[in-house]
Structure formats: C-alpha cells, structure tokens
N, C-alpha and C. Protein backbone atom coordinates (compact mmCIF):
# COMPACT_ATOMS: atom_id res chain seq x y z
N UNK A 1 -7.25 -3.07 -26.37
CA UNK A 1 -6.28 -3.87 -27.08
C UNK A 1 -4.90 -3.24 -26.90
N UNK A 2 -4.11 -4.13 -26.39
CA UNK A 2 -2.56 -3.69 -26.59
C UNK A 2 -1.66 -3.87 -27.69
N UNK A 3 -0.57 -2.95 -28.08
CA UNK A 3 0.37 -3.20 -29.16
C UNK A 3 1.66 -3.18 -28.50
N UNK A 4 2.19 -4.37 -28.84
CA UNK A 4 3.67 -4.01 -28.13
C UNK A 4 4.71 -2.66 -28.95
N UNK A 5 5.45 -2.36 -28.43
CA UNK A 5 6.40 -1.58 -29.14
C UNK A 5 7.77 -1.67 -28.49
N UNK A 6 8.92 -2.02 -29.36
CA UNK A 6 10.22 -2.21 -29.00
C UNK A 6 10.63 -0.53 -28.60
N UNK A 7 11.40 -0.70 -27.38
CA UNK A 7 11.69 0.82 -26.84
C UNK A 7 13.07 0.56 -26.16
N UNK A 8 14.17 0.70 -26.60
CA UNK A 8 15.33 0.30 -25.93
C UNK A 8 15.53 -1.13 -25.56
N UNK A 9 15.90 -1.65 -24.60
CA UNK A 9 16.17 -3.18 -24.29
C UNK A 9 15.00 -3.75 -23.95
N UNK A 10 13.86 -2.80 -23.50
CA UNK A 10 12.52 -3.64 -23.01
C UNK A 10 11.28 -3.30 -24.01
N UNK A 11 10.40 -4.52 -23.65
CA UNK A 11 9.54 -4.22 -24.59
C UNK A 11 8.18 -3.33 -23.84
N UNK A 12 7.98 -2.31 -24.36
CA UNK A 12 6.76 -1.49 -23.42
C UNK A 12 5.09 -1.93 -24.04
N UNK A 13 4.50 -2.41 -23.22
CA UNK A 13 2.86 -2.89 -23.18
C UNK A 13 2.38 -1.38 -23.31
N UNK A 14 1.92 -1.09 -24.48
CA UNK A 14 0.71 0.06 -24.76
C UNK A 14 -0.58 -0.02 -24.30
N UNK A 15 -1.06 0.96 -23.37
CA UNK A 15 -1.95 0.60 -22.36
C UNK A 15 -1.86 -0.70 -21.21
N UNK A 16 -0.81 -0.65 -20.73
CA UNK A 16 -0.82 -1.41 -19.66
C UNK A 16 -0.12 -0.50 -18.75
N UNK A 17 0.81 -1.42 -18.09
CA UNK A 17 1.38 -0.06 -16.81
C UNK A 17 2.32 0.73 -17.55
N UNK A 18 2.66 1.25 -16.71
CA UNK A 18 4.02 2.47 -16.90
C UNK A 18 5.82 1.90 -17.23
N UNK A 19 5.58 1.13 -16.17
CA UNK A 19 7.36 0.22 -16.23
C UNK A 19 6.82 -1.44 -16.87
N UNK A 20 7.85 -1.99 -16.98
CA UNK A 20 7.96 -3.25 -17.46
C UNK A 20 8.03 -4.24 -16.19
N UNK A 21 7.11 -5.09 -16.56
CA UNK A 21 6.70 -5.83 -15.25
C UNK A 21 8.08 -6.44 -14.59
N UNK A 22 8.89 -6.75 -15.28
CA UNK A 22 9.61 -7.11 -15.06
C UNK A 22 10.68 -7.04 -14.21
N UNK A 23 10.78 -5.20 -14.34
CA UNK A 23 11.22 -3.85 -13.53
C UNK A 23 10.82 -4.13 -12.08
N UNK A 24 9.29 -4.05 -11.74
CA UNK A 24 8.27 -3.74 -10.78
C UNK A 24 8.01 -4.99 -10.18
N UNK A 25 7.81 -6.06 -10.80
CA UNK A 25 8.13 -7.31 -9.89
C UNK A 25 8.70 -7.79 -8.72
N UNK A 26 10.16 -7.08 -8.38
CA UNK A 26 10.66 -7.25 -7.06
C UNK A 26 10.07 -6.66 -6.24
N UNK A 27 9.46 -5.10 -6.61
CA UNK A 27 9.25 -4.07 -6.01
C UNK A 27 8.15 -4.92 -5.01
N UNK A 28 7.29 -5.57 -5.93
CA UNK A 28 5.97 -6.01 -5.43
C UNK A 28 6.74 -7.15 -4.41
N UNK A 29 7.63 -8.05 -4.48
CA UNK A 29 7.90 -8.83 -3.80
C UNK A 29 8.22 -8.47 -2.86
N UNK A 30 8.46 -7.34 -2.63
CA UNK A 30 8.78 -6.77 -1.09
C UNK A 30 8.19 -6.95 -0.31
N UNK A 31 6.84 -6.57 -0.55
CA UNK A 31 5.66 -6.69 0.51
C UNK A 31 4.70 -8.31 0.30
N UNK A 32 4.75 -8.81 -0.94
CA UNK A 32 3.64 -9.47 -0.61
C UNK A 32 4.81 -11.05 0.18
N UNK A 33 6.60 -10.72 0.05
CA UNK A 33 6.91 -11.78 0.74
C UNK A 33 6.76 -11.27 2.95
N UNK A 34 6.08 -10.87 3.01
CA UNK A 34 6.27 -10.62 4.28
C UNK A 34 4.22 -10.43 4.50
N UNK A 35 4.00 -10.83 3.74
CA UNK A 35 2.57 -11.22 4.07
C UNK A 35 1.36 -10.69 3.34
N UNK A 36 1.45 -9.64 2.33
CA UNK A 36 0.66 -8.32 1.89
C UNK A 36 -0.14 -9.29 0.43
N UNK A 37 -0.81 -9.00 0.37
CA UNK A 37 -1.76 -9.53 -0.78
C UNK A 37 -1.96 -8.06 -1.88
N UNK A 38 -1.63 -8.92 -2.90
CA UNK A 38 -1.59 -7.40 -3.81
C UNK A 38 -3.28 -7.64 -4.76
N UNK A 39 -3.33 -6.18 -4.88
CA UNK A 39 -5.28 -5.98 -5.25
C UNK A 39 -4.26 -5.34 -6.62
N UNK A 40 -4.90 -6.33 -7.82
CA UNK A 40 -4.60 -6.08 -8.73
C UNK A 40 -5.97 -5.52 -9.65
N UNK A 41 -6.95 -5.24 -9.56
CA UNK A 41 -8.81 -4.91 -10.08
C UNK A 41 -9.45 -4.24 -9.22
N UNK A 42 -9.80 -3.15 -9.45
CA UNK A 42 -10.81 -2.43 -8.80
C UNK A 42 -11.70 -3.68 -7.50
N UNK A 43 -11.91 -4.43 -8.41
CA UNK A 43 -12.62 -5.57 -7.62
C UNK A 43 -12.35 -6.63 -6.76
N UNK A 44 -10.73 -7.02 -6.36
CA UNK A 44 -10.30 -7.47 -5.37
C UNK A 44 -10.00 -6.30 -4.49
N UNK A 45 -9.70 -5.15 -4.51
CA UNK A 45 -9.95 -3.88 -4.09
C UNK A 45 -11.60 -3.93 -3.05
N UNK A 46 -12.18 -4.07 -3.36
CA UNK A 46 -13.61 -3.77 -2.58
C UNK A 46 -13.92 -4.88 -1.87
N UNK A 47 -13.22 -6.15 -2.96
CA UNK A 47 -13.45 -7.65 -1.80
C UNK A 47 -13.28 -7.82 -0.92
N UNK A 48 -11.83 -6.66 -0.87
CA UNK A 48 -10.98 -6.61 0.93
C UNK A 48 -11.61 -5.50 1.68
N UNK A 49 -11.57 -4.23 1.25
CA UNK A 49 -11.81 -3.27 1.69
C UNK A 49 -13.10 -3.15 2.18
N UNK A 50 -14.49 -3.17 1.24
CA UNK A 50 -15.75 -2.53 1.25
C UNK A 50 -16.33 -3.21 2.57
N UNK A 51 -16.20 -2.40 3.59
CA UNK A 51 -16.93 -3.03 4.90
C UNK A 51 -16.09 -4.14 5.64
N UNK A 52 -14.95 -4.45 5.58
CA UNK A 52 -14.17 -5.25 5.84
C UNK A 52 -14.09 -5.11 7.48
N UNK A 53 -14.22 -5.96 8.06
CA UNK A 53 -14.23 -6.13 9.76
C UNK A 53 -12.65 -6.12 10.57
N UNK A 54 -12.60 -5.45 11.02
CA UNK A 54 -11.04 -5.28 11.55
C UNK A 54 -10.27 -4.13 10.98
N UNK A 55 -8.94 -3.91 10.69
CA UNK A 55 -8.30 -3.20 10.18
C UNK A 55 -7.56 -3.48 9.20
N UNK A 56 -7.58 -2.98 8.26
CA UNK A 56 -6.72 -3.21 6.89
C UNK A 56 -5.72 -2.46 6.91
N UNK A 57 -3.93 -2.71 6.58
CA UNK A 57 -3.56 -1.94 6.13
C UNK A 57 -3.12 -2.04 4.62
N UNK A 58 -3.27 -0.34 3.98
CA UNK A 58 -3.14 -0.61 2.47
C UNK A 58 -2.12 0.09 2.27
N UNK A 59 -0.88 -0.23 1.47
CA UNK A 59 0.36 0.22 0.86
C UNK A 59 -0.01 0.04 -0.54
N UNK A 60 0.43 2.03 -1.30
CA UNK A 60 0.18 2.10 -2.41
C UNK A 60 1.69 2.30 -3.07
N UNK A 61 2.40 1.38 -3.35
CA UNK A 61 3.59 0.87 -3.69
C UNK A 61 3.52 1.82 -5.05
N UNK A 62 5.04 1.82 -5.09
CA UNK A 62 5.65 2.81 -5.99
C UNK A 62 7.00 2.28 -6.44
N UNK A 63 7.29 2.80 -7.48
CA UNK A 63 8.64 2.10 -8.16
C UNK A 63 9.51 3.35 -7.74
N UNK A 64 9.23 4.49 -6.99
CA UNK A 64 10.27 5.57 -6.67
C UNK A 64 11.23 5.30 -5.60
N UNK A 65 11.78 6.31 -5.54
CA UNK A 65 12.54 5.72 -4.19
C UNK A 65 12.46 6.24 -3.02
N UNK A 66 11.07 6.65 -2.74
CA UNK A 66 10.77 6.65 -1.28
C UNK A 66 10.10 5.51 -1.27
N UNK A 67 9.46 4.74 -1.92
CA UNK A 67 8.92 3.66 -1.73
C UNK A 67 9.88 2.81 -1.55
N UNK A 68 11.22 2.54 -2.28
CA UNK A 68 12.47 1.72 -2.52
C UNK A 68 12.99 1.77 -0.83
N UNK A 69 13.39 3.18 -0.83
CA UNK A 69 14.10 3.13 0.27
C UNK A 69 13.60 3.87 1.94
N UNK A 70 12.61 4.09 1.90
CA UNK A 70 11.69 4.73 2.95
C UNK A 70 10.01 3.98 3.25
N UNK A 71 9.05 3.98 2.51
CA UNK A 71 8.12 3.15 2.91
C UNK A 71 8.14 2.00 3.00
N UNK A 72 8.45 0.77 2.13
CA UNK A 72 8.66 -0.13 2.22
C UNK A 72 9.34 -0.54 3.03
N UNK A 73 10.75 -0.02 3.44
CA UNK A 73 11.22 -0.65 4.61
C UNK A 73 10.52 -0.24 6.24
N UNK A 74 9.71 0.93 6.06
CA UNK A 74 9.40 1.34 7.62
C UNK A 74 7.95 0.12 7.50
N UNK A 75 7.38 -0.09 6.72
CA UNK A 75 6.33 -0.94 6.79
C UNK A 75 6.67 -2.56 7.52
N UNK A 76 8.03 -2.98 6.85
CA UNK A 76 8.41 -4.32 7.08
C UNK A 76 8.60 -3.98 8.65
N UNK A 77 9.70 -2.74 8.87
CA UNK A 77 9.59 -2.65 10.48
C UNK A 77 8.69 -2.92 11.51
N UNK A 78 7.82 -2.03 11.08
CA UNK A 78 6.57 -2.27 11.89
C UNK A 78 5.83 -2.75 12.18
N UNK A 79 6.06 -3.81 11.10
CA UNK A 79 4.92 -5.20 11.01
C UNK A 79 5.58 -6.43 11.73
N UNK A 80 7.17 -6.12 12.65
CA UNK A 80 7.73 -6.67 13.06
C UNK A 80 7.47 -6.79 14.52
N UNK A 81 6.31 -5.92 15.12
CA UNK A 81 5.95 -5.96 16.41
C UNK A 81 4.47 -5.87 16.15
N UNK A 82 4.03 -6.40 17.55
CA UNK A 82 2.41 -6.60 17.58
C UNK A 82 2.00 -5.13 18.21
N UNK A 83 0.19 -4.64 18.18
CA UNK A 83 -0.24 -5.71 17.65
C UNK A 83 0.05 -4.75 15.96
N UNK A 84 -1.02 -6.02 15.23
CA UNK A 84 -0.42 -5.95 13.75
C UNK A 84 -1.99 -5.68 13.25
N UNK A 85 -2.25 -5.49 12.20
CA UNK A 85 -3.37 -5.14 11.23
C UNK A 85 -4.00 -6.39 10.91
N UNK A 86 -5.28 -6.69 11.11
CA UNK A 86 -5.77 -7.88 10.85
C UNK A 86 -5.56 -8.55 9.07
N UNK A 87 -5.52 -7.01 8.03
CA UNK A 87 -5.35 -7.59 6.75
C UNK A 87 -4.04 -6.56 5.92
N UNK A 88 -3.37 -7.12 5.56
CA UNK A 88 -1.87 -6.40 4.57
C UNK A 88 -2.56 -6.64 3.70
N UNK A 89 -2.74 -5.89 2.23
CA UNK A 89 -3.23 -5.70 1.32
C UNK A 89 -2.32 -4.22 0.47
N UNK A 90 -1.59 -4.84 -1.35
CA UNK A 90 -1.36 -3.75 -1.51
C UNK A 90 -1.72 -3.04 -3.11
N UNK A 91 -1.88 -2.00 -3.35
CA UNK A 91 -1.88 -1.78 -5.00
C UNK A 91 -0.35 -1.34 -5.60
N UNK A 92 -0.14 -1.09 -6.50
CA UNK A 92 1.14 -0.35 -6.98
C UNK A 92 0.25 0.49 -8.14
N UNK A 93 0.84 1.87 -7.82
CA UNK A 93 0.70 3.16 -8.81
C UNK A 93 1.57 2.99 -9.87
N UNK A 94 0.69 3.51 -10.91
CA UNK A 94 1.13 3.40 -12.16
C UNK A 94 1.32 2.19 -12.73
N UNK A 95 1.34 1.48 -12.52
CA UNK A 95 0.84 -0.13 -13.11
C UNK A 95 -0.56 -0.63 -12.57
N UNK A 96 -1.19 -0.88 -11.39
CA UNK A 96 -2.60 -1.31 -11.83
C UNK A 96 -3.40 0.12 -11.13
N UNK A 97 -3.59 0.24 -12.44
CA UNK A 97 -4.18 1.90 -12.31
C UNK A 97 -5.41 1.50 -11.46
N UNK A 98 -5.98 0.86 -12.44
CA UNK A 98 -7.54 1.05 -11.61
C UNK A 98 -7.73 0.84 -10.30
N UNK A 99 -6.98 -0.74 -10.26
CA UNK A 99 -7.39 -0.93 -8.51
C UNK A 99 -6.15 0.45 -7.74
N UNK A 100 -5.46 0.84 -7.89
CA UNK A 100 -5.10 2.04 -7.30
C UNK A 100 -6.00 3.54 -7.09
N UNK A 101 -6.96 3.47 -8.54
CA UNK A 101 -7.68 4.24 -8.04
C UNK A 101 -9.01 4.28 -7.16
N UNK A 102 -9.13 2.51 -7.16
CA UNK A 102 -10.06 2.07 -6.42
C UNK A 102 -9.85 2.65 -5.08
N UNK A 103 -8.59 1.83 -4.91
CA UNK A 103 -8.43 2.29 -3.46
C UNK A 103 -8.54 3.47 -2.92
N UNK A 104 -7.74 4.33 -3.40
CA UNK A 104 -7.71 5.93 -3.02
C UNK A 104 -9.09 6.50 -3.05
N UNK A 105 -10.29 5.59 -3.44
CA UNK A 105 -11.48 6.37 -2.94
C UNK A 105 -11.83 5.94 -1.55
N UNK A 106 -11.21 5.09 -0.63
CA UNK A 106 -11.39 4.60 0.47
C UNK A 106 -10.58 5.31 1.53
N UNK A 107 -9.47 6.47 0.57
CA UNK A 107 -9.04 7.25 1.56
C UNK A 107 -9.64 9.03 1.90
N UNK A 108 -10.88 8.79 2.07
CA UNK A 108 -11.28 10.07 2.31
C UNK A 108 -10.46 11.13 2.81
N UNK A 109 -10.61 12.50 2.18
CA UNK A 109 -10.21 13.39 2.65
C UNK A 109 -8.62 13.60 2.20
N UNK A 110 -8.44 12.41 1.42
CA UNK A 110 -6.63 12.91 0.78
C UNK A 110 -6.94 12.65 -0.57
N UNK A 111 -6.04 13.12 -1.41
CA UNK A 111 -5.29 13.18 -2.76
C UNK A 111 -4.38 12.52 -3.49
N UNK A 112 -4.31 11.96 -4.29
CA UNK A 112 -3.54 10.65 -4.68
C UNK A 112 -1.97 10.92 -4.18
N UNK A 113 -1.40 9.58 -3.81
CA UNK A 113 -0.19 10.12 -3.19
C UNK A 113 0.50 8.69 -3.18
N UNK A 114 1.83 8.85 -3.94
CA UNK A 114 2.24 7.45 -3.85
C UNK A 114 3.92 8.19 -3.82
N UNK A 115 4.52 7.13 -2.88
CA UNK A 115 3.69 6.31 -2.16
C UNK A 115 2.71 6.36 -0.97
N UNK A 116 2.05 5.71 -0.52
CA UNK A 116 1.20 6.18 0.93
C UNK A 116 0.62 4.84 1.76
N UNK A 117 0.33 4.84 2.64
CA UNK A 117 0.32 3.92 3.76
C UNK A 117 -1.04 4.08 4.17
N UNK A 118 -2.29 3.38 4.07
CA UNK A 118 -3.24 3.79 4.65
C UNK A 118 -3.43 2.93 6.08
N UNK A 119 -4.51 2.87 6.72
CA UNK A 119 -4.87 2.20 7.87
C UNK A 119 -6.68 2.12 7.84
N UNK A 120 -7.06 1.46 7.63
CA UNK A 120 -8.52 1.19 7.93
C UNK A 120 -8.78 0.30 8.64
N UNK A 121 -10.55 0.71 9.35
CA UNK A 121 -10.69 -0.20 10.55
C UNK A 121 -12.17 -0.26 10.15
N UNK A 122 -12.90 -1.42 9.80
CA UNK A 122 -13.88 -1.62 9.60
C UNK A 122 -14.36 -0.51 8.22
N UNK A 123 -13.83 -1.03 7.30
CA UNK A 123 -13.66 -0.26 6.26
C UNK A 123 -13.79 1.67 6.12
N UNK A 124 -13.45 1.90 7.38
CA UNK A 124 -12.82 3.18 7.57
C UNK A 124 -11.63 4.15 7.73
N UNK A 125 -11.41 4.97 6.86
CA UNK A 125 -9.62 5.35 6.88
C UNK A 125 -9.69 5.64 8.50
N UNK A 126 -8.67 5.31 9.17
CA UNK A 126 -8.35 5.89 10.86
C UNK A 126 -6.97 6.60 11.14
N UNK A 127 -6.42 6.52 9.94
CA UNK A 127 -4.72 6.77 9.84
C UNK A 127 -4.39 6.92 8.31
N UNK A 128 -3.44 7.96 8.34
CA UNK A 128 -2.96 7.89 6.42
C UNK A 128 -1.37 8.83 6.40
N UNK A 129 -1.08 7.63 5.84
CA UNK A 129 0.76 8.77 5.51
C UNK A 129 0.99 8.68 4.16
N UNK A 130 0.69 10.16 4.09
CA UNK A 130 1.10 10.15 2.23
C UNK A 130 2.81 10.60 2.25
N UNK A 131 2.94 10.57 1.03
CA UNK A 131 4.36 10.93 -0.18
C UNK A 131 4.91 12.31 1.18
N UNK A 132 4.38 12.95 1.37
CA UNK A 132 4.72 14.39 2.43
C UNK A 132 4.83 13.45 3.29
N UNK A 133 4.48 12.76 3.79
CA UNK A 133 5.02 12.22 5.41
C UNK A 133 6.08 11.20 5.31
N UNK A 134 6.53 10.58 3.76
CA UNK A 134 7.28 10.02 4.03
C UNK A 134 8.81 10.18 3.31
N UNK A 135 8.79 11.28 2.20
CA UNK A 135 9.93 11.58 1.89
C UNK A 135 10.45 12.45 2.81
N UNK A 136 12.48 12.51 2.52
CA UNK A 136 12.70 13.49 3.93
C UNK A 136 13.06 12.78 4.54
N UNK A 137 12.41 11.20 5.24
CA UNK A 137 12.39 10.82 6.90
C UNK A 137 12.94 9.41 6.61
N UNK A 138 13.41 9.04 7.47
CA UNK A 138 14.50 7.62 7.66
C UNK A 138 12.93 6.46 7.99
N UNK A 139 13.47 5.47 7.47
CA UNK A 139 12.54 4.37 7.92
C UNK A 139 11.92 4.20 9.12
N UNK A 140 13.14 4.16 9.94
CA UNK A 140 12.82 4.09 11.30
C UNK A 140 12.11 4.97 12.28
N UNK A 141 11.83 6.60 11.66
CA UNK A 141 10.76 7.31 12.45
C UNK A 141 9.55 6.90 11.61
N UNK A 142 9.45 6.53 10.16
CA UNK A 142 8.12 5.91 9.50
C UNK A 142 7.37 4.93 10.23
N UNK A 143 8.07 3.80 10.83
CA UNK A 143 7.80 3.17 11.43
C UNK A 143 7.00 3.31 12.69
N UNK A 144 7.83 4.09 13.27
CA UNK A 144 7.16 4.29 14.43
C UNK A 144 5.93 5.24 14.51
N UNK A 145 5.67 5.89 13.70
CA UNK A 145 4.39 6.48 13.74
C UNK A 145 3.45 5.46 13.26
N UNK A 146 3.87 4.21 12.63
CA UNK A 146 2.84 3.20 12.11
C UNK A 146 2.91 2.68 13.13
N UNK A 147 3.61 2.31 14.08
CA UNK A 147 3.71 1.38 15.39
C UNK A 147 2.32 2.23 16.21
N UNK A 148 2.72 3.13 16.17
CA UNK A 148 1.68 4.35 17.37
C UNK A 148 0.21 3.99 16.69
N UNK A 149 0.11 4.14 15.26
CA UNK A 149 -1.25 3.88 14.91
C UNK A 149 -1.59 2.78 14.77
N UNK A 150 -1.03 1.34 14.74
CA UNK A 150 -1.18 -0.10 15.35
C UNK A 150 -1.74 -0.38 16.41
N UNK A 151 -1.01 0.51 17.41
CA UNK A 151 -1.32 0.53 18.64
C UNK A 151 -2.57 0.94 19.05
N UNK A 152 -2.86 2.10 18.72
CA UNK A 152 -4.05 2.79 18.83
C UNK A 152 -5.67 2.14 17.78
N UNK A 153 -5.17 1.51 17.05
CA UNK A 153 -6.18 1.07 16.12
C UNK A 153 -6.60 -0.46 15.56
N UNK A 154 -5.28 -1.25 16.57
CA UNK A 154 -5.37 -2.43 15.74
C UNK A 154 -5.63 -3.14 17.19
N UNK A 155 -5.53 -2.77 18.31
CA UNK A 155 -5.81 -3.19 19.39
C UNK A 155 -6.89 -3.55 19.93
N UNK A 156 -7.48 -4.93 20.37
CA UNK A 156 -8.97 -5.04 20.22
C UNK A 156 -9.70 -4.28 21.08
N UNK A 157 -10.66 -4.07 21.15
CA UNK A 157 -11.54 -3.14 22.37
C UNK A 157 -11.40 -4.07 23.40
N UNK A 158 -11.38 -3.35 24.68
CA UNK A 158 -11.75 -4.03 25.75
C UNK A 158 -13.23 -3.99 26.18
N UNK A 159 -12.63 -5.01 26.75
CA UNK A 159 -14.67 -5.83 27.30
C UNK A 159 -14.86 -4.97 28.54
N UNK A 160 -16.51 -4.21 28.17
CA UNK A 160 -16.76 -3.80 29.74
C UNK A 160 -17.41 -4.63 30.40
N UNK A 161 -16.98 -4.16 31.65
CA UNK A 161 -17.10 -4.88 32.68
C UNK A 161 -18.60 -4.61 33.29
C-alpha cells in the first residue's frame, strides 16, 4: 500500500520509485520514441528476454547524467546504422525496481550498474557496458563500441556451403 506525502512542489509515492514520474517520463521517452519497449514487471522482463531468439538489446536507463548525456545518446547513434538488434527493450533503475532487477540477472558475471547497455543473443549476455564504460567518454566513442558489437553479434550467420 502506498501513502502519498507532500515533499516540496512534488508529490512523492511511498514505495513506488525514487523520482516523480513525472521527472522520469521524458527520460523514458528517449528511448522508447526511437523504438525501445520499456519492461516495466519482472514479467515482461522474461517475456522478452527468457530464451528469446535473436539478439536483444537492454538499456538500464537512469535519471543521472551519464544516462542524460552519454548513454542514451550513444545508443540513439548506433541504432542509426545497420545491422541493428532484432529487439530494443528497456528498464529504468530506481523506479521499476523489480523488472530492473529482473533483468540484471540476465547479465551474468556483472554487478548492478546503471546506467548499462546490455546485448543478448538468444537469451545470452554477448556484450555489456556498465556505468565504468560509460562515464568519462563522449557519446560518440559509446557508440562505436556498440556499432563493433552489432556488428559482431547482430549479424546473421552465414549459410555453409
């Protein structure tokens, strides 16, 4: 059960997220206007992910500002050349907790990290840029290391001959 409580100009949801949706709303519009489907439940989380055929990529969106001004934009970059990830899919930290922590069990071998960029291919991590790989660095080298792992992962197999 939630209680609202008046806290300065906004009203803060007790037990819900962290910021005011209201806040975080654009944030989310970033990605899902350029194609990204946001996993708001543990359980649209696994709908996409669990065994999923092809490659997913997952952006764990953040209201900071490497997400503001560094992931988010190297993502839009990169999704600006082929080839591309068969599924955009994203959570945001600290507002839908759970399916955020859903996800991050699909990134073996890392530690919660937001923001972060995953890459899966047949519901397997194949690529991952956490919070360390992306504060520090301009969009445009973000990008291109997502371009390189596009390349390498989103590319269909070739037929033998």
């Amino acid at each position: 059960m939630t209680r609202d409580k008046e806290h300065s100009q906004f009203t803060i949801r007790l037990g819900a997220g962290m910021y005011p949706e209201e806040i975080v709303q654009p944030m989310r519009e970033e990605l899902t206007s350029i194609g990204f489907r946001e996993l708001r439940t543990p359980e649209e989380v696994d709908s996409i992910l669990k065994r999923a055929p092809g490659t997913a990529l997952v952006v764990v969106n953040s209201i900071c500002g490497c997400a503001a001004g560094k992931a988010r934009p190297a993502v839009a970059l990169a999704l600006s050349r082929q080839p591309r990830p068969d599924t955009l899919c994203t959570v945001f930290a600290g507002q839908d907790r759970e399916a955020t922590d859903r996800a991050r069990t699909y990134f073996t071998g890392y530690g919660p990290s937001s923001p972060s960029i995953a890459l899966l291919r047949d519901g397997n991590l194949v690529f991952m840029l956490e919070r360390c790989d992306i504060e520090g660095r301009d969009p445009h080298s973000i990008a291109e290391d997502l371009v390189s792992a596009f390349d390498r992962f989103c590319t269909p197999a070739k037929a033998e001959l």
